[in-house]
N, C-alpha and C. Protein backbone atom coordinates (compact mmCIF):
# COMPACT_ATOMS: atom_id res chain seq x y z
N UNK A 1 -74.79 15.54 -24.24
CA UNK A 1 -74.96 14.18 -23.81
C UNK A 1 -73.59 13.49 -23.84
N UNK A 2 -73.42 13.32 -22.68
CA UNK A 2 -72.23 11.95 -22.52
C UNK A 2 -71.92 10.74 -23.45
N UNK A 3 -70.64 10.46 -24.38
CA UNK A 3 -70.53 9.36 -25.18
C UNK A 3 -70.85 8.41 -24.06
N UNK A 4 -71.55 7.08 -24.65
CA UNK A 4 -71.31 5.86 -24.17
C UNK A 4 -70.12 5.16 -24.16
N UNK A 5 -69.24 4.85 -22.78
CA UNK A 5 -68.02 3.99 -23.26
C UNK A 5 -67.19 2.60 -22.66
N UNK A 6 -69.19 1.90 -22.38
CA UNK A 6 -68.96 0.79 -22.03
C UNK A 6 -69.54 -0.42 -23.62
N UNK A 7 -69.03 -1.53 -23.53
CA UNK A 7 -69.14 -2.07 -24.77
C UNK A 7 -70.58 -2.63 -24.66
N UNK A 8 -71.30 -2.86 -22.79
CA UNK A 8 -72.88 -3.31 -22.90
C UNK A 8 -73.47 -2.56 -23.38
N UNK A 9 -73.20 -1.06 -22.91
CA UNK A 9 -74.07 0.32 -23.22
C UNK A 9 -74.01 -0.03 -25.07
N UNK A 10 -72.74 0.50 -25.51
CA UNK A 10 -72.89 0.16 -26.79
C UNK A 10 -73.79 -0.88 -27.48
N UNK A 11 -73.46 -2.03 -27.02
CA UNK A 11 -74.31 -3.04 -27.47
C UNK A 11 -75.81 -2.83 -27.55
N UNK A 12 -76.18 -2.48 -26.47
CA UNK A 12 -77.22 -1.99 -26.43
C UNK A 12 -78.13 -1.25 -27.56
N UNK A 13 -77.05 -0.31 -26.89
CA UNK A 13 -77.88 0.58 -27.99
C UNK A 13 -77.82 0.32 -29.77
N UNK A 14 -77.06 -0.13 -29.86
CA UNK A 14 -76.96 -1.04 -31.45
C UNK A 14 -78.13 -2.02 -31.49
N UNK A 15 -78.07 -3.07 -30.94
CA UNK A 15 -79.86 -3.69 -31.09
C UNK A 15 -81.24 -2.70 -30.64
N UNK A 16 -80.69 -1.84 -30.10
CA UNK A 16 -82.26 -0.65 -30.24
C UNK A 16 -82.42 -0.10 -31.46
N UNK A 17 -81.48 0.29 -31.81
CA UNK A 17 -81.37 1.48 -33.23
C UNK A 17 -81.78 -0.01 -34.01
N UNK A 18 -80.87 -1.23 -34.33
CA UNK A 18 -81.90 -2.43 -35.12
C UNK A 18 -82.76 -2.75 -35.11
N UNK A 19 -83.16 -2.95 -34.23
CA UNK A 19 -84.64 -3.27 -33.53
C UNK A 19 -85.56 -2.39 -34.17
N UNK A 20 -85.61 -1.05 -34.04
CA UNK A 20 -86.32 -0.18 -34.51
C UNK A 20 -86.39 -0.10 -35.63
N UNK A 21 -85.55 -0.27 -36.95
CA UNK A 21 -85.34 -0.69 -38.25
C UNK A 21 -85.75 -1.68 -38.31
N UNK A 22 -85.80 -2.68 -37.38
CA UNK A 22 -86.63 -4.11 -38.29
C UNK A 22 -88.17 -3.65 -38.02
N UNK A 23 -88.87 -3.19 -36.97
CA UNK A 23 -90.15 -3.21 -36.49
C UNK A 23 -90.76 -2.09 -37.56
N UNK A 24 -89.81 -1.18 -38.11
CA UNK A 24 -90.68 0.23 -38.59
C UNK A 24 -90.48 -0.60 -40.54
N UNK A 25 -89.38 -1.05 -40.60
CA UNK A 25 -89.48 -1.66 -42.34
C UNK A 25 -89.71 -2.99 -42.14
N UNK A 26 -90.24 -3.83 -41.74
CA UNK A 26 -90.82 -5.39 -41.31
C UNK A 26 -90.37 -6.06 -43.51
N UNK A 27 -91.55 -5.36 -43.53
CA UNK A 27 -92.03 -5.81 -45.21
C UNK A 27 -90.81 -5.69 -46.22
N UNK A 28 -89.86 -4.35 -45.73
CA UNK A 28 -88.87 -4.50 -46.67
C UNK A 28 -88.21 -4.44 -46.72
N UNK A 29 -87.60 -5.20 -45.62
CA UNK A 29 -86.11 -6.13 -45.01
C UNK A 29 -86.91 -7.53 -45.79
N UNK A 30 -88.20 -8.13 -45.58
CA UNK A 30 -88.33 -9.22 -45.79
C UNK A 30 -88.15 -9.22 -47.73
N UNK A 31 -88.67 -8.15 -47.80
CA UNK A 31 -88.82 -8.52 -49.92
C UNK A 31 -87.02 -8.14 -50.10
N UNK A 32 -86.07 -7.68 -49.15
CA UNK A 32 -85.38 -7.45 -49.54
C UNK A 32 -84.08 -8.94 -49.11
N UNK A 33 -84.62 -9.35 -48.23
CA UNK A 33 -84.23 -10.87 -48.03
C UNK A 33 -84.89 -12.05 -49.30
N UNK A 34 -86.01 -11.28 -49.73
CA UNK A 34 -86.43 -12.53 -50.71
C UNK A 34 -85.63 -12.14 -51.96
N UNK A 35 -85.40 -10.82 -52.33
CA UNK A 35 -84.52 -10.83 -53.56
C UNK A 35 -83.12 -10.80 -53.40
N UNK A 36 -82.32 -11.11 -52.27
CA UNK A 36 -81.35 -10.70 -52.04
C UNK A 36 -80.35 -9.78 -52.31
N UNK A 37 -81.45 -8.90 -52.13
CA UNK A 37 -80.80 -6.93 -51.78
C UNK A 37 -80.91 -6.41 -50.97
N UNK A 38 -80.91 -6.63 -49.74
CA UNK A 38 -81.08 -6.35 -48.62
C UNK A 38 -80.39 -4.83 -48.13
N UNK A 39 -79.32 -5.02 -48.40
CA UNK A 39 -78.66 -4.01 -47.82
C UNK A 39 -78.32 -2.91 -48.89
N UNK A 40 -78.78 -3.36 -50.50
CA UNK A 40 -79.09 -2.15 -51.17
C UNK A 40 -80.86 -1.35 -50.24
N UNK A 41 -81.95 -2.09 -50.20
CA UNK A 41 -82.49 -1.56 -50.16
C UNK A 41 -82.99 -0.82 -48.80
N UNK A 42 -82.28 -1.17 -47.79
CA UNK A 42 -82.45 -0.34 -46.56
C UNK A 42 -81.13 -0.08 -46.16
N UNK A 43 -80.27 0.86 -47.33
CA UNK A 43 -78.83 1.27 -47.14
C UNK A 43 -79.15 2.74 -46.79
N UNK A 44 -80.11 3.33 -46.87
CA UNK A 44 -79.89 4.85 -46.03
C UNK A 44 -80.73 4.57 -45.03
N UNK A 45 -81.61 3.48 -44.71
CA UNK A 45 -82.04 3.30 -42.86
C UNK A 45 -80.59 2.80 -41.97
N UNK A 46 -80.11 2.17 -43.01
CA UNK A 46 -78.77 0.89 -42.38
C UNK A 46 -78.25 2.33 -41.38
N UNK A 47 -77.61 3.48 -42.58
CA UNK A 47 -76.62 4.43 -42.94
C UNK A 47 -77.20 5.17 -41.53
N UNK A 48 -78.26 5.93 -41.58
CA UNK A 48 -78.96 6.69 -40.43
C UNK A 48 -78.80 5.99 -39.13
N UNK A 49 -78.74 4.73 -39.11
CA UNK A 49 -78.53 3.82 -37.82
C UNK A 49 -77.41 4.26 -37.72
N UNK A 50 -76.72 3.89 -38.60
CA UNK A 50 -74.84 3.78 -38.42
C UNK A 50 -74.49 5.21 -37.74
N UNK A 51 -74.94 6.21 -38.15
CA UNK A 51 -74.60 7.60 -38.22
C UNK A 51 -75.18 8.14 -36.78
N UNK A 52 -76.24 7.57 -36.13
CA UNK A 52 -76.39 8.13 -34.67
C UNK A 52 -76.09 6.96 -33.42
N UNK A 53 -75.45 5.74 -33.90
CA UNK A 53 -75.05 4.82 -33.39
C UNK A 53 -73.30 6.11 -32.97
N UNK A 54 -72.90 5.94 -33.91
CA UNK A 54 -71.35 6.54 -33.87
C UNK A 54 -71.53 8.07 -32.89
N UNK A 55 -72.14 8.64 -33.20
CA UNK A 55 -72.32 9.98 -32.76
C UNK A 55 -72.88 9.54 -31.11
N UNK A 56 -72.83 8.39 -30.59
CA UNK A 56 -73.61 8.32 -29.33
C UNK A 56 -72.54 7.97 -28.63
N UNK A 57 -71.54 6.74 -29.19
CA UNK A 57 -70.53 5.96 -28.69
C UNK A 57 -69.16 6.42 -28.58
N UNK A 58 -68.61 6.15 -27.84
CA UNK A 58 -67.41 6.63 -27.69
C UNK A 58 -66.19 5.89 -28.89
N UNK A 59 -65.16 6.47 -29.54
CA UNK A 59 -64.40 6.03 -31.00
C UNK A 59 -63.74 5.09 -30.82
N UNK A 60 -63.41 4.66 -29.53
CA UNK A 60 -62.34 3.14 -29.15
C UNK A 60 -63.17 2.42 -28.99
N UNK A 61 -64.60 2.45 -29.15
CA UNK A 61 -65.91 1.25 -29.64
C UNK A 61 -66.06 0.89 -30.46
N UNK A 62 -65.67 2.02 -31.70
CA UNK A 62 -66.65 1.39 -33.18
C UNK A 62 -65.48 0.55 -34.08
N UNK A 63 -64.55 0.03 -33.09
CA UNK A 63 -63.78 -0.91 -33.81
C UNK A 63 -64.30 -2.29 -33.75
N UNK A 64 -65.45 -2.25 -33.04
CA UNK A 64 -65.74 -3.55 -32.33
C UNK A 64 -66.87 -4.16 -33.07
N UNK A 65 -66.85 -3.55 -34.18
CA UNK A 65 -68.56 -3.61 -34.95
C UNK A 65 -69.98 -4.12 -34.31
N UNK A 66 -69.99 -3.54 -33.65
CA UNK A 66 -70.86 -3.83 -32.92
C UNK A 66 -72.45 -3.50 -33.45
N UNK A 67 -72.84 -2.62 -34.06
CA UNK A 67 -73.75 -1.66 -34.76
C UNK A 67 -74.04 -2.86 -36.28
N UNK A 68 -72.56 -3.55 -36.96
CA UNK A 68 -72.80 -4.65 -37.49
C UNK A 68 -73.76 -5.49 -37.18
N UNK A 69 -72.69 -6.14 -36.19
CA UNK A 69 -73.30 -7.44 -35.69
C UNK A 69 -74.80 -7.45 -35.28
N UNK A 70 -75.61 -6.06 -34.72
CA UNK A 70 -76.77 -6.36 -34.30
C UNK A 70 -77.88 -6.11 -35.77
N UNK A 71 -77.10 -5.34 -36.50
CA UNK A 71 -77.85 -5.26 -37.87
C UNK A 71 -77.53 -6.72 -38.16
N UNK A 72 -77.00 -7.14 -38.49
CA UNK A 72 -77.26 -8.68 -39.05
C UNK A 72 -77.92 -9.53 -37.84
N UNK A 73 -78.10 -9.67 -36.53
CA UNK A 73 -78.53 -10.01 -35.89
C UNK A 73 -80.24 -10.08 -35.93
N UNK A 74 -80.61 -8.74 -36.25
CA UNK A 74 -81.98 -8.38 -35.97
C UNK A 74 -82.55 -8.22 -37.29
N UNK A 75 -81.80 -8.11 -38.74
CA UNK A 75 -82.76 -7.20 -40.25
C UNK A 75 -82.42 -8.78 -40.87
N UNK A 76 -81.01 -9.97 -40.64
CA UNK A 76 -80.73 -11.00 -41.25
C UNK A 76 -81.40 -12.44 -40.95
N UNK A 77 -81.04 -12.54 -39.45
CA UNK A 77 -81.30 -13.89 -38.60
C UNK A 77 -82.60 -13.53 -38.40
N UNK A 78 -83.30 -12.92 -37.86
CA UNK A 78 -84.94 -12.78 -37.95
C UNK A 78 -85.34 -12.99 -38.99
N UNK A 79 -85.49 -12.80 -40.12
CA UNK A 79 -85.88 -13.22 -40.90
C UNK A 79 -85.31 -14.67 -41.77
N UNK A 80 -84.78 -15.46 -41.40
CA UNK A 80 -84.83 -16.90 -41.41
C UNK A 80 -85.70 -17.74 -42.07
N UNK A 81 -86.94 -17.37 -42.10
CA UNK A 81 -87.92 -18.26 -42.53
C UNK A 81 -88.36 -17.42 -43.60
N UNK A 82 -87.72 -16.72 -44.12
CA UNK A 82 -88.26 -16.20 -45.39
C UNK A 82 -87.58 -17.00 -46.28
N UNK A 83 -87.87 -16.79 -47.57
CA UNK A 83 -87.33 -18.11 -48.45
C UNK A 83 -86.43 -16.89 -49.61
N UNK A 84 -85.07 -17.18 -49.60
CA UNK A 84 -84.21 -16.56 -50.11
C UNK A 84 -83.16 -17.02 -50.83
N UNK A 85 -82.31 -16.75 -51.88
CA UNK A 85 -81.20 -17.23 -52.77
C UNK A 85 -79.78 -16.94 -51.63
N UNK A 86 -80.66 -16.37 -50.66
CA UNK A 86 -79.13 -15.95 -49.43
C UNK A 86 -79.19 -17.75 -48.70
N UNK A 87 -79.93 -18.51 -48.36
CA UNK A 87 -79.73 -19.72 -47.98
C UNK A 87 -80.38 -20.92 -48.12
């Protein structure tokens, strides 16, 4: 399979691989937003994202954190209305 080595493609596919981590752990991104451990406790889903995110994209991409930004996009800012010591 062909790296991806446009930054939409990338993008992309970084809010899919999130996306799919928020929809499959819903409950514990949220208890992990209410205790603020978040990223202890879905650090080997985070990690598994990270790890076939990179292996898809081409290496003059992953400077761009992109795979970041949609993890905090989709496991942080979605959950907003949970009530947390994070805000």
């Amino acid at each position: 399979m062909a790296l991806i080595e446009t930054e939409e493609a990338a993008r992309r596919l970084a809010r899919a691989i999130s996306s799919d981590l928020a929809l499959y752990n819903e409950d514990k991104i949220a208890d992990g937003v209410r205790n603020d451990n978040l990223f202890d406790v879905m650090a080997d889903e985070v990690q598994e994202g990270r790890d076939l995110f990179q292996s898809r994209v081409a290496p003059e991409l992953l400077a761009r954190n992109l795979y970041d930004r949609a993890i905090i996009d989709l496991l942080v800012r979605s959950k907003a209305h949970v009530e947390s010591p994070m805000w």
